[in-house]
Protein backbone atom coordinates (compact mmCIF):
# COMPACT_ATOMS: atom_id res chain seq x y z
CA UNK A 1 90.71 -33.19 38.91
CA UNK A 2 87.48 -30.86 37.70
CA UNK A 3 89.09 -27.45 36.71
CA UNK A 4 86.85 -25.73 39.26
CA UNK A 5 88.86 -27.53 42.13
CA UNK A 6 92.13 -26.78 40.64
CA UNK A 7 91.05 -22.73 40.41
CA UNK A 8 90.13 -23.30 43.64
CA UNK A 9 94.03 -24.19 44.67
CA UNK A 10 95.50 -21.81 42.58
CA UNK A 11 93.46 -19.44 44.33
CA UNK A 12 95.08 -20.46 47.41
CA UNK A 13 98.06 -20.25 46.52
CA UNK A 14 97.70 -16.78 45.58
CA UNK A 15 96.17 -15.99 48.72
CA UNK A 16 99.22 -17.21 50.58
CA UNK A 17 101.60 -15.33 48.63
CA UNK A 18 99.50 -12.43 49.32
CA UNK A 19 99.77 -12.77 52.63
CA UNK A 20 103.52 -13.77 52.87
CA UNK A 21 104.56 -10.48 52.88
CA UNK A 22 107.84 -9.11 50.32
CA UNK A 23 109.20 -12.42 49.50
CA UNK A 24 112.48 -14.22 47.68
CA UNK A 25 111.91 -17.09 45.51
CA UNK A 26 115.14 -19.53 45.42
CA UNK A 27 114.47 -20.21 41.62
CA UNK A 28 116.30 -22.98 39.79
CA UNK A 29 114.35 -22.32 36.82
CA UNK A 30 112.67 -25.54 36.90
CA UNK A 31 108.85 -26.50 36.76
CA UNK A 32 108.14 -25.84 40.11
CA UNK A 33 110.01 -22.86 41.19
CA UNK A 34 108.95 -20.79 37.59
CA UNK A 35 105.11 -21.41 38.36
CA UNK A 36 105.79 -20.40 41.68
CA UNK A 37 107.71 -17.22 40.45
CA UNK A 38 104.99 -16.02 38.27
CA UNK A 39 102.20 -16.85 40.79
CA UNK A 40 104.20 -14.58 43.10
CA UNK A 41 104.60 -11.89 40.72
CA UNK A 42 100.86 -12.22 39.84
CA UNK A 43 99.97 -11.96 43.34
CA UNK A 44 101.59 -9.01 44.62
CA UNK A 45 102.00 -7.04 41.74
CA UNK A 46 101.96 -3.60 41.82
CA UNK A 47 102.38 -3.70 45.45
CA UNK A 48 105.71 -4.97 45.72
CA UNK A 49 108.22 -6.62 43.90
CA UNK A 50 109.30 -10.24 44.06
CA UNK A 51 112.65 -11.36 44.08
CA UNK A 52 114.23 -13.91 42.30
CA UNK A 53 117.63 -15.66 43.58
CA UNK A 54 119.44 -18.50 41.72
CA UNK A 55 122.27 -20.29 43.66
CA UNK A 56 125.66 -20.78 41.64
CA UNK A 57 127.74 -23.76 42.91
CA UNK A 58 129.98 -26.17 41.18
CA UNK A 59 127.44 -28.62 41.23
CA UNK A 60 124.52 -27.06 39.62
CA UNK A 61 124.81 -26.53 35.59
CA UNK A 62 125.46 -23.88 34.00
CA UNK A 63 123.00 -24.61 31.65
CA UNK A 64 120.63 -24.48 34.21
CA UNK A 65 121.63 -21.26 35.35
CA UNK A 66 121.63 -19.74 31.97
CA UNK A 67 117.60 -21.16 31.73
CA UNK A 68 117.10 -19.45 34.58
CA UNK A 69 118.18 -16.16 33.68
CA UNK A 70 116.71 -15.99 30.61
CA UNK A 71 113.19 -16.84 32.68
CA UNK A 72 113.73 -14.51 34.57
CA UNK A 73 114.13 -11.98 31.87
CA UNK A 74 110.91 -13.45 30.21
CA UNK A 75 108.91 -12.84 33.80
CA UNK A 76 110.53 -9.32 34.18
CA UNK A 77 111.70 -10.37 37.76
CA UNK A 78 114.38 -9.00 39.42
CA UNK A 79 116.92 -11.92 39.55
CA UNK A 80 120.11 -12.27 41.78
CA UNK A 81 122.88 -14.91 41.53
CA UNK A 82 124.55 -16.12 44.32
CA UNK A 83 128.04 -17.89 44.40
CA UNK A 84 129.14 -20.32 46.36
CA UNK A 85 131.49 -22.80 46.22
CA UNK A 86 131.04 -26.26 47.75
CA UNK A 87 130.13 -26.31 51.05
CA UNK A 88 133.24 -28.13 52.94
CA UNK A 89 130.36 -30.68 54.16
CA UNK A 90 129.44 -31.73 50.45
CA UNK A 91 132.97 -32.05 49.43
CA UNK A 92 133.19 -35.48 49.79
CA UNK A 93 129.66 -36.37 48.83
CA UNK A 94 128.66 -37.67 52.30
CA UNK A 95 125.08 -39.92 52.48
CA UNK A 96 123.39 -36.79 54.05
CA UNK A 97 124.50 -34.25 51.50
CA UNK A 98 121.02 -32.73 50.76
CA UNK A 99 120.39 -32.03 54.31
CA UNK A 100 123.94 -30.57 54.74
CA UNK A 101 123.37 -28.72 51.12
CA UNK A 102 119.85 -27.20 51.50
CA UNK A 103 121.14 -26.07 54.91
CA UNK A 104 124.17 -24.00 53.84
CA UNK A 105 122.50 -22.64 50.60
CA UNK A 106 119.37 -21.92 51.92
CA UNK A 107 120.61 -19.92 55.26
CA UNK A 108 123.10 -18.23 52.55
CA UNK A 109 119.67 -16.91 50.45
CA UNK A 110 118.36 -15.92 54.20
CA UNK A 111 120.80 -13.75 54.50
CA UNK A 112 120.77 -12.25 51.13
CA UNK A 113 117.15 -11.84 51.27
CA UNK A 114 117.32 -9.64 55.24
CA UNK A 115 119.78 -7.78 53.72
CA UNK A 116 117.22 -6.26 50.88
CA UNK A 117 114.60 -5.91 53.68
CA UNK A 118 112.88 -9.26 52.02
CA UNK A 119 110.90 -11.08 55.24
CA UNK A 120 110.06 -14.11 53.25
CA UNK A 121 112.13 -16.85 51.44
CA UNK A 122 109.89 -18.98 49.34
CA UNK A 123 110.51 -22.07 47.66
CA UNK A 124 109.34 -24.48 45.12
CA UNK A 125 108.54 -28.29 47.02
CA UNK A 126 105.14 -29.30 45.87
CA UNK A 127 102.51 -31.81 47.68
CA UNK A 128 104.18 -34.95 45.88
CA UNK A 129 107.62 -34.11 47.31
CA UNK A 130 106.10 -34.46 51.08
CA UNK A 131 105.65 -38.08 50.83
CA UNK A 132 109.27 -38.64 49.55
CA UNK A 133 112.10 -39.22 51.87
CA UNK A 134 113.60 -35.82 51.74
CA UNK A 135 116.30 -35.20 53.92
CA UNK A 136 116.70 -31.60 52.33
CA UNK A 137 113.30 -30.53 53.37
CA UNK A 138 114.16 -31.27 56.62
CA UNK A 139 116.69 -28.27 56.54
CA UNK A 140 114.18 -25.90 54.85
CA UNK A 141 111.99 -26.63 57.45
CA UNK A 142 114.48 -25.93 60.25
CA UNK A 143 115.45 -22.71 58.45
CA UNK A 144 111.54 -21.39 58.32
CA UNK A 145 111.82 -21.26 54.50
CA UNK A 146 108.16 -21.23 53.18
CA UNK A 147 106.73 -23.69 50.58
CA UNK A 148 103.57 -22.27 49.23
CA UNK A 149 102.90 -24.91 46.40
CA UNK A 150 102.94 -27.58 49.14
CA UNK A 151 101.35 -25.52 51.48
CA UNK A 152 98.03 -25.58 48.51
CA UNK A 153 98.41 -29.18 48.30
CA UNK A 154 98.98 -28.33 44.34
CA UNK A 155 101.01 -32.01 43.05
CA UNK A 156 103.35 -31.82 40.23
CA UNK A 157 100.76 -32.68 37.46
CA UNK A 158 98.91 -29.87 38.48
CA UNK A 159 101.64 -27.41 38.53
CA UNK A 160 102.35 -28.59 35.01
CA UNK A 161 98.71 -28.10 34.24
CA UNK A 162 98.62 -24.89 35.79
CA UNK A 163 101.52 -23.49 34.01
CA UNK A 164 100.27 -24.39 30.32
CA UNK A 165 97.42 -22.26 31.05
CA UNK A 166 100.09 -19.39 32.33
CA UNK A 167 101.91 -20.36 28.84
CA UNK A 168 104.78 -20.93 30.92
CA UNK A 169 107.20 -22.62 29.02
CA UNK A 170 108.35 -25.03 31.69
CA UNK A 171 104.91 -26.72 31.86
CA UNK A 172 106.60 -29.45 30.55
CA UNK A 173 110.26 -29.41 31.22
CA UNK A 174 112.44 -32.96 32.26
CA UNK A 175 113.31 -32.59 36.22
CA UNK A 176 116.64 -31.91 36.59
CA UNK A 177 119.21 -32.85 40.41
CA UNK A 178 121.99 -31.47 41.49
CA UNK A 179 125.12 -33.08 40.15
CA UNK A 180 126.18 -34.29 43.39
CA UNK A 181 123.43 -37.39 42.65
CA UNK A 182 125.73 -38.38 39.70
CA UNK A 183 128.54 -39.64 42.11
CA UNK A 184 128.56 -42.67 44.71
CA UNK A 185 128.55 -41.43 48.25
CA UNK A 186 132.04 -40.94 49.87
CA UNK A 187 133.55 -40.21 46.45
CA UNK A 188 134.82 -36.41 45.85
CA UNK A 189 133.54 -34.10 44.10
CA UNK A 190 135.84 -31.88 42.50
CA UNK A 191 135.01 -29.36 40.00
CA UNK A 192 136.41 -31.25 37.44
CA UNK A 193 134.61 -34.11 37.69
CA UNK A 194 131.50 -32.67 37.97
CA UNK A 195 132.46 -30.35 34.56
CA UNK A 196 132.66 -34.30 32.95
CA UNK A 197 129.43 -34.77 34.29
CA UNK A 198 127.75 -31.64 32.84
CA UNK A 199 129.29 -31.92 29.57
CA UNK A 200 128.42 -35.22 28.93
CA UNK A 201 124.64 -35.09 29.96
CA UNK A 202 124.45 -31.84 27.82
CA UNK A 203 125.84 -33.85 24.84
CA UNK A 204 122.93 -36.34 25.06
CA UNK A 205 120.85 -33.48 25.45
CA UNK A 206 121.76 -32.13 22.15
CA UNK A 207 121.39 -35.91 20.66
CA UNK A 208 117.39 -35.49 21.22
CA UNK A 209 117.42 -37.38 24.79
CA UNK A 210 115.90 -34.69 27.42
CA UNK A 211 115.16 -36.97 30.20
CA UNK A 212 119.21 -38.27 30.84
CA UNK A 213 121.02 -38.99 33.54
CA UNK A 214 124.61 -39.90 33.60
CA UNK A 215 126.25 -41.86 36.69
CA UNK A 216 130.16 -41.09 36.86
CA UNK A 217 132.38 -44.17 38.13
CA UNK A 218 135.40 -43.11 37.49
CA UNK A 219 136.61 -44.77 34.53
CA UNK A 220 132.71 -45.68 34.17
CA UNK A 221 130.05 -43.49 32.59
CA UNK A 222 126.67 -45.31 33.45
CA UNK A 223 123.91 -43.48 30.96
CA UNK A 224 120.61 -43.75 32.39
CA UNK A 225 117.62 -42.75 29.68
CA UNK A 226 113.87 -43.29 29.27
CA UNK A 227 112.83 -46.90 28.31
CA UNK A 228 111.32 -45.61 25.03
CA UNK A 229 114.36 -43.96 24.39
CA UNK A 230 117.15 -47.13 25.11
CA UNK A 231 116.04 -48.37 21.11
CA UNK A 232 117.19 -45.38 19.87
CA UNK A 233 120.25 -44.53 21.46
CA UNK A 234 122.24 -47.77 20.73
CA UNK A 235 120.71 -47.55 16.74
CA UNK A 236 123.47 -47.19 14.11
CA UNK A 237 125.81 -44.84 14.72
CA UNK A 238 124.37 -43.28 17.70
CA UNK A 239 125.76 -45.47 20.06
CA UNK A 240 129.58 -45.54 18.70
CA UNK A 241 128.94 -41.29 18.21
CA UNK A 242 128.23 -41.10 22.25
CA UNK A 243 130.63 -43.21 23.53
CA UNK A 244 133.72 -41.79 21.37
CA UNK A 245 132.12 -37.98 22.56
CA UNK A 246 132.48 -39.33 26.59
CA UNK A 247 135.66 -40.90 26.06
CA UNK A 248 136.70 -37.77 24.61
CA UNK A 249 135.58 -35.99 28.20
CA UNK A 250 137.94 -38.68 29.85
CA UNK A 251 135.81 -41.70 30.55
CA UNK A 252 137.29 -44.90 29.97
CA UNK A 253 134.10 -47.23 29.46
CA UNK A 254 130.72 -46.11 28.74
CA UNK A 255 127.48 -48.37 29.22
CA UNK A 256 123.60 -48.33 29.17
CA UNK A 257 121.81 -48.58 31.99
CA UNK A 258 119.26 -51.16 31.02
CA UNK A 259 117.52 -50.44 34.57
CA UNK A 260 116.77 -46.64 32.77
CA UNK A 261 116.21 -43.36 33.87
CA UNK A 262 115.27 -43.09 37.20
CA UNK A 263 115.53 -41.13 40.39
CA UNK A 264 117.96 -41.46 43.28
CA UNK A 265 119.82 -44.76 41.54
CA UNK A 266 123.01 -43.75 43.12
CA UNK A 267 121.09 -43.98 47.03
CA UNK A 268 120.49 -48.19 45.79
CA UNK A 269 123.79 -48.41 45.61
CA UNK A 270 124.72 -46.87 48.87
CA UNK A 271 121.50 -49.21 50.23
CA UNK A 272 123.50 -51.86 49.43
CA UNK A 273 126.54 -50.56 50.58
CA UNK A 274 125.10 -50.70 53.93
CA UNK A 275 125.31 -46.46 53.62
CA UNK A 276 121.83 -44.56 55.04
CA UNK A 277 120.08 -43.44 52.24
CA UNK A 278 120.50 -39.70 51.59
């Protein structure tokens, strides 16, 4: 796309966020919801502030929470956490979880943004996401949460573009999902399990594989990475190093994926189950 076109959006975008009036911005800390922070910020400031809010559950990391405070220090936002535990809807991971999710956490950040006279709640789903089956945006919609980067038509290369200009230093950060899409639909998820979960992705993380996913079964850790990256996680030691690490979490087996990383593997599964795909 010719950089005068994507000025052009970005220009938009600001416009709308002028416009929006004082907002929230449910940030993750993720690609989309950091450019969207500091376009905020950069189109209202000095007028008014903006405010960042990061939902706690047991299902999001804690590392990603952490990332998201510290951007949040680096943007000098204001930034609020909110806890919540699981939603009794999620508990048992049920094939519409996002829509039942998005709905309680969103309405939740509603409510915390009326109550500091906020008349906006902004969030991050860009152009791409509209074309995806996305039960979760359903529920935003509902709730009259805005989505400004959509709303541009700015797609997720651009955003990435966009914030390497901003030297944002998300402009190239690995997607990250809720935990919840580690488990098979109908299976529980208690805090403990998803504590396995987080632990053992953040392990691979620290082995040099950023873009990781890995599927709990039970007894069965399923490792889902990049196809570039399969070579070099069963070389030498590597292999034996990650499996005794997971065992040590509690799993009992631990395989590769030779499918490799990719989104939404556990809604195939329920696809074949006969489930409706979340």
């Amino acid at each position: 796309m010719p950089a005068d076109e994507l000025s052009r959006k970005y220009d938009r975008l600001l416009e709308i966020l002028r416009v929006a009036g004082p907002s929230a911005v449910a940030f993750s800390g993720g690609v989309d919801s950091t450019f969207l922070a500091a376009a905020a910020a950069e189109a209202v400031r000095p007028v008014r502030p903006v405010v960042l809010m990061t939902v706690v559950t047991p299902y999001v990391p804690r590392l990603e929470v952490g990332e998201a405070r510290e951007l949040s220090d680096h943007l000098g936002l204001p930034h609020v956490l909110v806890e919540l535990p699981i939603p009794e809807g999620v508990r048992l991971n049920p094939p519409d979880r996002c829509y039942v999710c998005k709905r309680t956490l969103f309405s939740r950040l509603l409510d915390e943004a009326r109550a500091r006279g906020l008349v906006a709640l902004l969030e991050g789903t860009n152009a791409d996401d509209l074309s995806d089956d996305r039960p979760g945006l359903r529920a935003i919609r509902e709730l009259g949460v805005r989505s400004p980067l959509a709303e541009a038509g700015l797609t997720k290369e651009e955003i990435r573009t966009l914030s390497r200009r901003l030297g944002l230093r998300t402009w190239d950060k690995p997607a990250y999902a809720c935990l919840l899409s580690r488990l098979p639909c109908g299976e529980e998820a208690h805090p403990g399990r998803l504590r396995r979960i987080e632990l053992a992705e953040r392990y691979l993380m620290t082995q040099g594989f950023r873009a990781v996913r890995v599927r709990d079964h039970g007894e069965l850790a399923r490792i889902e990475v990049d196809p570039d990256a399969r070579a070099r996680l069963t070389a030498g030691s590597t292999a034996a190093r990650i499996a005794a690490e997971l065992k040590r979490l509690g799993y009992g087996y631990v395989c590769l994926d030779l499918e490799g990383y990719r989104s939404g593997s556990m809604n195939a599964q329920s696809a074949r189950s006969g489930e409706r795909k979340p």
